[in-house]
C-alpha atoms as a PDB file:
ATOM      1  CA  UNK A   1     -10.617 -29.265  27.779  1.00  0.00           C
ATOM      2  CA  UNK A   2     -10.982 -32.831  26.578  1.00  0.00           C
ATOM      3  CA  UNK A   3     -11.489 -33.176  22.761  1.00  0.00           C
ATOM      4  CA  UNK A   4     -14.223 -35.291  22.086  1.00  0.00           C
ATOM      5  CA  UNK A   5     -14.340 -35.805  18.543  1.00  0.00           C
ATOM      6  CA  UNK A   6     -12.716 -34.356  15.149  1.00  0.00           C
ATOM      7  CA  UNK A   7     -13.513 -34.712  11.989  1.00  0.00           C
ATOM      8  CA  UNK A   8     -12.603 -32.876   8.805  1.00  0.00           C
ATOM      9  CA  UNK A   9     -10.410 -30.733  10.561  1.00  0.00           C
ATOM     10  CA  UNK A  10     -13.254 -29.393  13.188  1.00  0.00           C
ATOM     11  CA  UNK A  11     -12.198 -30.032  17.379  1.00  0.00           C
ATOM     12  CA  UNK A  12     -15.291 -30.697  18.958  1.00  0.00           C
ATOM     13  CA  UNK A  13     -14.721 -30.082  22.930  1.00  0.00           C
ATOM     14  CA  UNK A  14     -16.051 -30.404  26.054  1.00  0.00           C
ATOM     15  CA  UNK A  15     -15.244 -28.444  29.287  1.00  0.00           C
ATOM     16  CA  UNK A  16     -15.336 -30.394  32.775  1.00  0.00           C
ATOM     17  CA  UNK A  17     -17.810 -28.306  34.840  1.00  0.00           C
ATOM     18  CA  UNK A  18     -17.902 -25.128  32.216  1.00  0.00           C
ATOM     19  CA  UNK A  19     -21.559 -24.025  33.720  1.00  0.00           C
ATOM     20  CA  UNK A  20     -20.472 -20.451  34.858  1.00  0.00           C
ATOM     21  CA  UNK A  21     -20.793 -18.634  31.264  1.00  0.00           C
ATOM     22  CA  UNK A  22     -23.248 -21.121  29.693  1.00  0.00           C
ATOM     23  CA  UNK A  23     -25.749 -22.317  31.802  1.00  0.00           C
ATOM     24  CA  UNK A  24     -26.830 -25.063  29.174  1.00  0.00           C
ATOM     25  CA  UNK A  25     -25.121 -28.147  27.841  1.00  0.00           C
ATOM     26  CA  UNK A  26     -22.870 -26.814  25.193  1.00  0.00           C
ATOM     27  CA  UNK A  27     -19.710 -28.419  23.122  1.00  0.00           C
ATOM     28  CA  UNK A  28     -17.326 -25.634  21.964  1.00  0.00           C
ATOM     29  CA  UNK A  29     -15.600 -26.052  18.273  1.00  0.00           C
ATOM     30  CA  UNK A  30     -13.031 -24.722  16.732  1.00  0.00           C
ATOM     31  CA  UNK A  31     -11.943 -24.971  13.087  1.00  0.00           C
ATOM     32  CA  UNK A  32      -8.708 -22.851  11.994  1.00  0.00           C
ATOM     33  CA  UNK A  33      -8.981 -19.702  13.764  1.00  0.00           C
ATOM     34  CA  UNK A  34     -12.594 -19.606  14.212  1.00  0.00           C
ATOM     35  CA  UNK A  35     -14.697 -21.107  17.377  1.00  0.00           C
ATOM     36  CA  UNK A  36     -18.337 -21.424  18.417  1.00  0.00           C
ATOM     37  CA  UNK A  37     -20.327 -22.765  21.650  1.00  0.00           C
ATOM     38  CA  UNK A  38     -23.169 -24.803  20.424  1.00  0.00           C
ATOM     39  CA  UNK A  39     -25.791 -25.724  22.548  1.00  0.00           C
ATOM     40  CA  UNK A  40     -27.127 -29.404  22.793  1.00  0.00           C
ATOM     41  CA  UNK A  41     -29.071 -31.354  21.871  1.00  0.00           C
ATOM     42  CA  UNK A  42     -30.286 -28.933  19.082  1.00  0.00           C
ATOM     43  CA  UNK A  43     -26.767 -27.024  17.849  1.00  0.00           C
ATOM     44  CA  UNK A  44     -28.449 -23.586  18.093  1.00  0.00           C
ATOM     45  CA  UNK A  45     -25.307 -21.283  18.571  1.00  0.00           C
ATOM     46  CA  UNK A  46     -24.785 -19.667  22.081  1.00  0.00           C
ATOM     47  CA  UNK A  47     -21.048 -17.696  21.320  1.00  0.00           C
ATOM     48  CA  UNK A  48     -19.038 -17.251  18.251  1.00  0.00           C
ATOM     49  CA  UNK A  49     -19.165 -18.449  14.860  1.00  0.00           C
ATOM     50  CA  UNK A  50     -17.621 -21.222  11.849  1.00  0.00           C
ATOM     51  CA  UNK A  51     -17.580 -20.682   8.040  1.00  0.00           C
ATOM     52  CA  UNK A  52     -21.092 -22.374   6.884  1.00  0.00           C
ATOM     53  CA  UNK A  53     -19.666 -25.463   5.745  1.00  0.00           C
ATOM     54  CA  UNK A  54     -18.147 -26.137   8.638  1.00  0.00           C
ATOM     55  CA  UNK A  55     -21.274 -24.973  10.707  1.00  0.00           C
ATOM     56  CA  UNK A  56     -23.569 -27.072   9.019  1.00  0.00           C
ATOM     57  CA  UNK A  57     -21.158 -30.526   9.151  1.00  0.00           C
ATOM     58  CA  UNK A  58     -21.085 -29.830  13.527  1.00  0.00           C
ATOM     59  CA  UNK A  59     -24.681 -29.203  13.637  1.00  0.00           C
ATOM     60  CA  UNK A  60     -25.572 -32.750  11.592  1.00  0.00           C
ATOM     61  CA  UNK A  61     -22.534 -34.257  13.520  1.00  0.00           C
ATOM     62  CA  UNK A  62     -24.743 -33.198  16.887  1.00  0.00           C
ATOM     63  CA  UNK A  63     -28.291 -34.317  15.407  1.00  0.00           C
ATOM     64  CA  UNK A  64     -26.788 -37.876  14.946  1.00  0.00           C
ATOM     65  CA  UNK A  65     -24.840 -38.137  18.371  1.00  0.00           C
ATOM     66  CA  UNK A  66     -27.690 -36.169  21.207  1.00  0.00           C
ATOM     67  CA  UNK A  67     -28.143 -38.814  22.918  1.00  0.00           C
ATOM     68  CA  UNK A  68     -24.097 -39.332  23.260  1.00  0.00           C
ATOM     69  CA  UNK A  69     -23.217 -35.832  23.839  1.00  0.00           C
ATOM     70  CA  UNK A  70     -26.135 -35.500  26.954  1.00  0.00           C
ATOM     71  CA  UNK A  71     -24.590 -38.671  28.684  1.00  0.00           C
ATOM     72  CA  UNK A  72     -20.798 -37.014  27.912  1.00  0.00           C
ATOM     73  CA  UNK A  73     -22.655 -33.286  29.358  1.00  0.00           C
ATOM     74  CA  UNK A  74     -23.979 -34.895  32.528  1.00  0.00           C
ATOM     75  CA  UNK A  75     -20.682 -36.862  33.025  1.00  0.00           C
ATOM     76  CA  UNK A  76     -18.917 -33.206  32.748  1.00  0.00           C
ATOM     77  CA  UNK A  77     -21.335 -31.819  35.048  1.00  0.00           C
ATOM     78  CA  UNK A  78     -20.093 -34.587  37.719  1.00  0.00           C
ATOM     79  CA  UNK A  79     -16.824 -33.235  37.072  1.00  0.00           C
ATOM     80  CA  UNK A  80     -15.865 -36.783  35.243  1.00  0.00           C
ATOM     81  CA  UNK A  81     -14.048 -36.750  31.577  1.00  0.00           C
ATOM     82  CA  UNK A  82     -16.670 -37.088  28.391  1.00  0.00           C
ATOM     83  CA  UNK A  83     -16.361 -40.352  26.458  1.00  0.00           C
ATOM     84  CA  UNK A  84     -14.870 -39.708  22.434  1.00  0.00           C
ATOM     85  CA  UNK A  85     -17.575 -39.890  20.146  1.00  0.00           C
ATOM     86  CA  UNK A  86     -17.563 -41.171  16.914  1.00  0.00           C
ATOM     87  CA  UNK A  87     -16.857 -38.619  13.962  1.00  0.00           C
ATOM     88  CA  UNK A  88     -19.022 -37.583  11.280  1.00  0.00           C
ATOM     89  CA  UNK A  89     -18.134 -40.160   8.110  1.00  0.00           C
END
């Protein structure tokens, strides 16, 4: 599972061909012992759940990069390893 981007101690992830469980491009996040699928381009949660903070910083971190996560999803879908993106500042 190739880490994409972290920032403020938040792993934002991408699985290589993960289509099975969640039929729509997701990232899946973890922060301490908590972990979430989010669905992009519009961070609606599809599994699991972060503190609100932490919620709120992925879901403006995926508002600024959709355009970078869909090229990283479709390169997944090929079965090819997502670019880094840059973290939230």
């Amino acid at each position: 599972m190739p880490t994409i981007s972290m920032f403020y101690g938040i792993l934002v992830s991408m699985y290589v061909l993960d289509t099975d469980r969640h039929h729509s491009p997701h990232i899946h996040v973890r922060y301490n012992e908590h972990k979430a699928v989010l669905r992009i381009p519009d961070g609606d949660v599809l599994d699991g759940a972060l503190p609100g903070k932490q919620m709120k910083l992925v879901q403006a971190w995926v508002a600024i990069h959709q355009d970078e996560l869909m090229a990283d999803w479709q390169l997944a879908s090929e079965g090819q390893a997502p670019f880094k993106i840059d973290p939230l500042r």
